[in-house]
Protein backbone atom coordinates (compact mmCIF):
# COMPACT_ATOMS: atom_id res chain seq x y z
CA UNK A 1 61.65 6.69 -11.11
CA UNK A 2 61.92 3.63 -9.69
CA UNK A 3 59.64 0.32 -9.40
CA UNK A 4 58.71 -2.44 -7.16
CA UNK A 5 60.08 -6.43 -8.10
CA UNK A 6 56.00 -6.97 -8.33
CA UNK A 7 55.63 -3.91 -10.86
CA UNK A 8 58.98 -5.11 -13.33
CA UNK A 9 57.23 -8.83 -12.56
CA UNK A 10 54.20 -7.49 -14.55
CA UNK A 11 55.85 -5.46 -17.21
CA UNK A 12 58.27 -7.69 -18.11
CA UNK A 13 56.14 -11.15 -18.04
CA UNK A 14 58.21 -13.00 -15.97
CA UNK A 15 57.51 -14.40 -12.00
CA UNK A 16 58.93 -12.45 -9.15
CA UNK A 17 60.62 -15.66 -8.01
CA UNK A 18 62.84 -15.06 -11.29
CA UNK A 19 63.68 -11.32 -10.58
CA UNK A 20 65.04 -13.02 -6.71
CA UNK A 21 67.16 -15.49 -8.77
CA UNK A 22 68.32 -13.01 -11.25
CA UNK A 23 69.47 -11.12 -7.99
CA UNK A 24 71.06 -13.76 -5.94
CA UNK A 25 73.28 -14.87 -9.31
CA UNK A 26 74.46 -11.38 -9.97
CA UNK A 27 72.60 -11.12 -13.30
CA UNK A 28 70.08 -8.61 -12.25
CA UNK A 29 71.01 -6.50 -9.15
CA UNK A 30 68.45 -3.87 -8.77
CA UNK A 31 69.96 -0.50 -8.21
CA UNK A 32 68.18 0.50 -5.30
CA UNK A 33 66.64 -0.96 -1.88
CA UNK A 34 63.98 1.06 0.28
CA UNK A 35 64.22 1.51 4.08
CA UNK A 36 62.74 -1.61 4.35
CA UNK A 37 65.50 -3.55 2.23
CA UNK A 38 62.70 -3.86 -0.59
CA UNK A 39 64.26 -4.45 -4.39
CA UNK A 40 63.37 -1.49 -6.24
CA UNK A 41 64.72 -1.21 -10.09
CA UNK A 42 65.73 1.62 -11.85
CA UNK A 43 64.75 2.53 -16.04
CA UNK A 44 68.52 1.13 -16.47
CA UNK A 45 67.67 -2.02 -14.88
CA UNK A 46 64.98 -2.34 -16.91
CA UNK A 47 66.93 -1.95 -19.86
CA UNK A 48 69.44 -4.64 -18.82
CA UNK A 49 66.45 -7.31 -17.81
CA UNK A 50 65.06 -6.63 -21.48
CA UNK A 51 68.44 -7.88 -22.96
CA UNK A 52 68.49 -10.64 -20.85
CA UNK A 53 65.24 -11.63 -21.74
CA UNK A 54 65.77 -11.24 -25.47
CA UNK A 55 69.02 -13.92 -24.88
CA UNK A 56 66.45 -16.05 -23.12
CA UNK A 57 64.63 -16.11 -25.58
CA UNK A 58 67.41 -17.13 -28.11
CA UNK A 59 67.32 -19.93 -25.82
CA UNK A 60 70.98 -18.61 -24.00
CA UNK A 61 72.08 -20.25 -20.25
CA UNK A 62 72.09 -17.52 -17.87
CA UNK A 63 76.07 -18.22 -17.39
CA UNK A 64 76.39 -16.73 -21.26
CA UNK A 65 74.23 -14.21 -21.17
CA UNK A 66 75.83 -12.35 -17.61
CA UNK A 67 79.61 -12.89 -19.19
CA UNK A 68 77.98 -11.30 -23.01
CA UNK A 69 75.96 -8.30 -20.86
CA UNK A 70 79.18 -8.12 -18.36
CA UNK A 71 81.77 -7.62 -21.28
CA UNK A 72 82.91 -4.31 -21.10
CA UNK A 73 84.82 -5.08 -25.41
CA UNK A 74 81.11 -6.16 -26.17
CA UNK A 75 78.17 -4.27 -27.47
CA UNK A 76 75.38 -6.61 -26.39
CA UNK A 77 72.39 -4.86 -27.02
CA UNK A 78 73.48 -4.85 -30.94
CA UNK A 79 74.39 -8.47 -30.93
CA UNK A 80 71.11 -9.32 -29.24
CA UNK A 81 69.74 -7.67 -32.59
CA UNK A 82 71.53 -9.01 -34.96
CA UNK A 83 70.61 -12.48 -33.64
CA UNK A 84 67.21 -11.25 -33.01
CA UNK A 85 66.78 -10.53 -36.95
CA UNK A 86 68.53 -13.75 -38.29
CA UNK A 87 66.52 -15.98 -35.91
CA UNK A 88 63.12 -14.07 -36.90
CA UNK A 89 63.68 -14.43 -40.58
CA UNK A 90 64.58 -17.99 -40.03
CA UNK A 91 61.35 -19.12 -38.66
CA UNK A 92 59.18 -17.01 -40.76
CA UNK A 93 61.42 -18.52 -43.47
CA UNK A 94 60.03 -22.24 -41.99
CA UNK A 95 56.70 -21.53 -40.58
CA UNK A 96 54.50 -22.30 -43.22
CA UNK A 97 56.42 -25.41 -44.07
CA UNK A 98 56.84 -26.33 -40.64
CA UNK A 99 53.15 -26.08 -39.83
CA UNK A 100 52.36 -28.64 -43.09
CA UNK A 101 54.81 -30.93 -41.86
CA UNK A 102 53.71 -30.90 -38.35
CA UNK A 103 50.26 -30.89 -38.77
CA UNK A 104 50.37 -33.44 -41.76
CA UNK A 105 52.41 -35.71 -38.71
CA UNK A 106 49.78 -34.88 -36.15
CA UNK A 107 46.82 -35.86 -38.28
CA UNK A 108 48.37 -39.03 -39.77
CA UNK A 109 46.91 -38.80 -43.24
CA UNK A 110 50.02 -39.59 -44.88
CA UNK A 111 48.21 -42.62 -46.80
CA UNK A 112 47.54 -44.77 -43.86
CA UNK A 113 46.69 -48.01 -44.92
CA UNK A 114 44.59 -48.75 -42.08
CA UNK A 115 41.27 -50.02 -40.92
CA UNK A 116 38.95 -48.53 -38.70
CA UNK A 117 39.56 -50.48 -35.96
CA UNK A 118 43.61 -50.42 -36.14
CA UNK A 119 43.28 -46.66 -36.72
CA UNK A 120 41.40 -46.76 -32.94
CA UNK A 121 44.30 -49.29 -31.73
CA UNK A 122 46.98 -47.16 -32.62
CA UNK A 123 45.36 -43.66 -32.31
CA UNK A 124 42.68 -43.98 -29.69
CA UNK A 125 40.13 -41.17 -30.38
CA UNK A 126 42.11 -39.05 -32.58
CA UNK A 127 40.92 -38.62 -35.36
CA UNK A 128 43.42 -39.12 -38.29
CA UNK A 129 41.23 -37.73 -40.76
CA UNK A 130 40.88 -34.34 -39.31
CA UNK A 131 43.18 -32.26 -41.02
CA UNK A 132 43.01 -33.54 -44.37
CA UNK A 133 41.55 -30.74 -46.27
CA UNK A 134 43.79 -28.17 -44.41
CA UNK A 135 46.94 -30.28 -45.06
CA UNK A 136 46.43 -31.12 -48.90
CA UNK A 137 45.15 -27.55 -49.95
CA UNK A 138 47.91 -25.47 -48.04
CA UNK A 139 51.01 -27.22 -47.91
CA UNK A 140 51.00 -30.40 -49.97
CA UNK A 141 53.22 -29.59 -52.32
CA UNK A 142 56.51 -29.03 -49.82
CA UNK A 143 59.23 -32.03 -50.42
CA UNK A 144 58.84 -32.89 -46.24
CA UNK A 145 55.41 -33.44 -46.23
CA UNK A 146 55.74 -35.32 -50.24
CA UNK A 147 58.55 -37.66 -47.95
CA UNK A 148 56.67 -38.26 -44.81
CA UNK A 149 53.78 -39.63 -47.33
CA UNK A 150 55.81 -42.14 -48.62
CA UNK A 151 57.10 -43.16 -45.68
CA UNK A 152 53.93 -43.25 -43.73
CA UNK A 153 51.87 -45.30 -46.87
CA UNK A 154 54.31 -48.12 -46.51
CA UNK A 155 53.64 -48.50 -42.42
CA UNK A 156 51.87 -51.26 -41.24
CA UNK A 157 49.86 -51.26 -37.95
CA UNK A 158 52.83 -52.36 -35.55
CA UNK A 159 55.12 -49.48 -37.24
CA UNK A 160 52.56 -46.73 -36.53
CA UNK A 161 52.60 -48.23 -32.22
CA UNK A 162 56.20 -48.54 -32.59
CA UNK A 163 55.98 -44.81 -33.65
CA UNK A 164 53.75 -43.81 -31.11
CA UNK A 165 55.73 -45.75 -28.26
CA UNK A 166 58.55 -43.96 -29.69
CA UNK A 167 56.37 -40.73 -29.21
CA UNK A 168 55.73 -41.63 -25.57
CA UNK A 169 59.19 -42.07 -24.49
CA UNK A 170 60.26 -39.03 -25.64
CA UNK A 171 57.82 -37.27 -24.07
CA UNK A 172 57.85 -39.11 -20.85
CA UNK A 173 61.87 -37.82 -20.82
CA UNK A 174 60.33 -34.40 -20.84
CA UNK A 175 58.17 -34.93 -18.41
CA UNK A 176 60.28 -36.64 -16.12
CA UNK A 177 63.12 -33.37 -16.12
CA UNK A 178 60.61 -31.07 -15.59
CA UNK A 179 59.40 -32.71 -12.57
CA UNK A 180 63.01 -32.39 -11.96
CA UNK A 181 63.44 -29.37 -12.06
CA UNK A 182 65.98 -29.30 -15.11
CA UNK A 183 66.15 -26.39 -17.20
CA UNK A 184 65.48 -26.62 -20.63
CA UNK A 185 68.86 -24.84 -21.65
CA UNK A 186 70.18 -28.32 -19.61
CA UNK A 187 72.13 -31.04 -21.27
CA UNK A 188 69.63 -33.26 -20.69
CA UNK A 189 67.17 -31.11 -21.91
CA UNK A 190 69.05 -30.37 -24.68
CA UNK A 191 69.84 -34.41 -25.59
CA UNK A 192 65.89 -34.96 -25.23
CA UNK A 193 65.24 -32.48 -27.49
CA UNK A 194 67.53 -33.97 -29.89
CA UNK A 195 66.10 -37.24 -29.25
CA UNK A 196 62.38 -35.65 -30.50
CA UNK A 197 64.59 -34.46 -33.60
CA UNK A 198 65.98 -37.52 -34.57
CA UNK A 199 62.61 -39.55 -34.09
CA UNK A 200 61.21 -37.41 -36.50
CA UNK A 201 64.07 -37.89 -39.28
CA UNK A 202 63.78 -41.39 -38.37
CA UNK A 203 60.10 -41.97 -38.89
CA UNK A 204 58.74 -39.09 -40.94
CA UNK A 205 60.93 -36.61 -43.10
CA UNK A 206 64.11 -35.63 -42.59
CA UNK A 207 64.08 -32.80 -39.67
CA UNK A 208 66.84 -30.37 -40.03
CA UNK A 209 68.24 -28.14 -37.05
CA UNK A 210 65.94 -25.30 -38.60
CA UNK A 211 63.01 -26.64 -39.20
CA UNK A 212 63.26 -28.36 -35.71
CA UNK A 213 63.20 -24.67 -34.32
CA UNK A 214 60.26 -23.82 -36.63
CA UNK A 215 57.99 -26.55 -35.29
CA UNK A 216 59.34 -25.90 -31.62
CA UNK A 217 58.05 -21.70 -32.45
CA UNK A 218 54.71 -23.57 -33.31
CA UNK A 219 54.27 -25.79 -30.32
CA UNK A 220 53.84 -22.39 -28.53
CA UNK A 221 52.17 -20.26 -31.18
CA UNK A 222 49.49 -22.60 -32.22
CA UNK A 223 46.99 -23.39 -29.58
CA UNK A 224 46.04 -26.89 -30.60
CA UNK A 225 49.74 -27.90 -30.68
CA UNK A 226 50.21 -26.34 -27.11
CA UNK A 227 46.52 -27.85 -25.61
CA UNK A 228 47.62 -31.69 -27.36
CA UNK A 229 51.22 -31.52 -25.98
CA UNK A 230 50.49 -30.11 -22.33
CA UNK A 231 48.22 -32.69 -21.70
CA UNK A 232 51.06 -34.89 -21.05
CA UNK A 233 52.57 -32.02 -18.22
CA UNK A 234 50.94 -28.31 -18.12
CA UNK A 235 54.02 -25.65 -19.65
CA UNK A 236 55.66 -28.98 -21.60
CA UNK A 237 54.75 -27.12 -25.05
CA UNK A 238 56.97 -24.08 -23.95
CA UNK A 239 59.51 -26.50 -22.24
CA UNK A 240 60.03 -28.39 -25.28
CA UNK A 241 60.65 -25.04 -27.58
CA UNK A 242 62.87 -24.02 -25.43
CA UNK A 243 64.98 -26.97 -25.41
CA UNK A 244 64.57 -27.67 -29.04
CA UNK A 245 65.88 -23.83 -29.16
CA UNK A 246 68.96 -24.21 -26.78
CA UNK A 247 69.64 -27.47 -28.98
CA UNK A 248 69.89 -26.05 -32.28
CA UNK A 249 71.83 -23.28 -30.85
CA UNK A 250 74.32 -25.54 -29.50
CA UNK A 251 74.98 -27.58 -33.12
CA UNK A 252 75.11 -24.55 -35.27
């Protein structure tokens, strides 16, 4: 049995324009063509756009993962495991600390010493108060969130817009490549990721390669991460995890 590019398009989650690009770089070559030259891919294709997807995932540059599935001394499919396992286990590992630390930095009640009208200058109509309860009952006993609190209780007003113009540059960079059409496996994506990294270690807790990845998994998983950050650019939630992925792939 074979299937139409609009069929695997459905089953696999992915845009028909990728299953044409997949084909024109040799990655994906569908087995078979009707009479009237039209793509048609066979169970084995399948099978080989499932592994590539999984390295996607993993936050692999298509180069990599056509000279890993192309290695005839390689057994792919049991590498793509193996790395499918450690990375699982690793966020699970961080998710619960990663959502404290992330939502503790989203809410700002890290002992703001602020009044109401600097909380408006600096936050507009967030509230910073919102999370409170759900911060301090589930996760405020980690050491990130305990370290972000003392940091955060000693900024003044011109700290927290220094922060937030911080904030805004980094997410005008990924804005700006995505408009550019820059992957997010890129080396610019990749260096703006580590840019978001490093503002956090500078001006909240110190963010680790790992937990990085955990909060990038979150952007995506939790809604009211994704609906805050795609305000800036619709998809920039899932464009920044998969940077912050390819990233922390490339400094382990």
């Amino acid at each position: 049995m074979s299937h139409s590019v609009g069929q695997v398009a459905g089953f696999a989650g992915v845009t028909v324009r990728t299953l044409h690009h997949y084909d024109e770089i040799g990655l994906l070559v569908p087995g078979e063509r009707n009479r009237a030259g039209h793509r048609r891919y066979s169970d084995a294709d399948l099978d080989r756009l499932q592994q590539i997807l999984f390295y996607r995932e993993l936050g692999f540059p298509l180069d990599e993962v056509a000279a890993l599935l192309d290695d005839p001394g390689a057994n792919p499919r049991e590498h793509l495991r193996r790395q499918h396992r450690l990375l699982t286990g690793r966020i699970a590992r961080l998710q619960e600390m990663a959502a404290a630390v992330e939502t503790a930095m989203e809410a700002k009640k890290m002992g703001i010493n602020l009044t109401p009208e600097e909380k408006f200058e600096v936050f507009g109509d967030f509230d910073p108060d919102q999370y409170e309860e759900e911060v301090e009952e589930r996760w405020g006993n980690t050491d990130a969130y305990a370290q972000s609190k003392r940091r955060a209780a000693s900024y003044t007003k011109e700290d927290w817009l220094r922060i937030q113009r911080e904030a805004d540059d980094v997410t005008r960079r990924f804005v700006e490549l995505m408009e550019a059409g820059a992957a997010p496996e890129s080396e610019e994506a990749m260096d703006a990721a580590e840019a978001h990294r490093q503002w956090i270690s500078r001006n909240h807790y110190d963010c680790s390669y790992e937990i990085h990845t955990g909060l990038g998994e979150m952007y995506v998983a939790d809604q009211r991460f994704t609906v805050n950050i795609d305000k800036a650019r619709p998809g920039l939630a899932a464009y920044q995890r998969e940077a912050i992925l390819a990233n922390a792939i490339r400094h382990a």
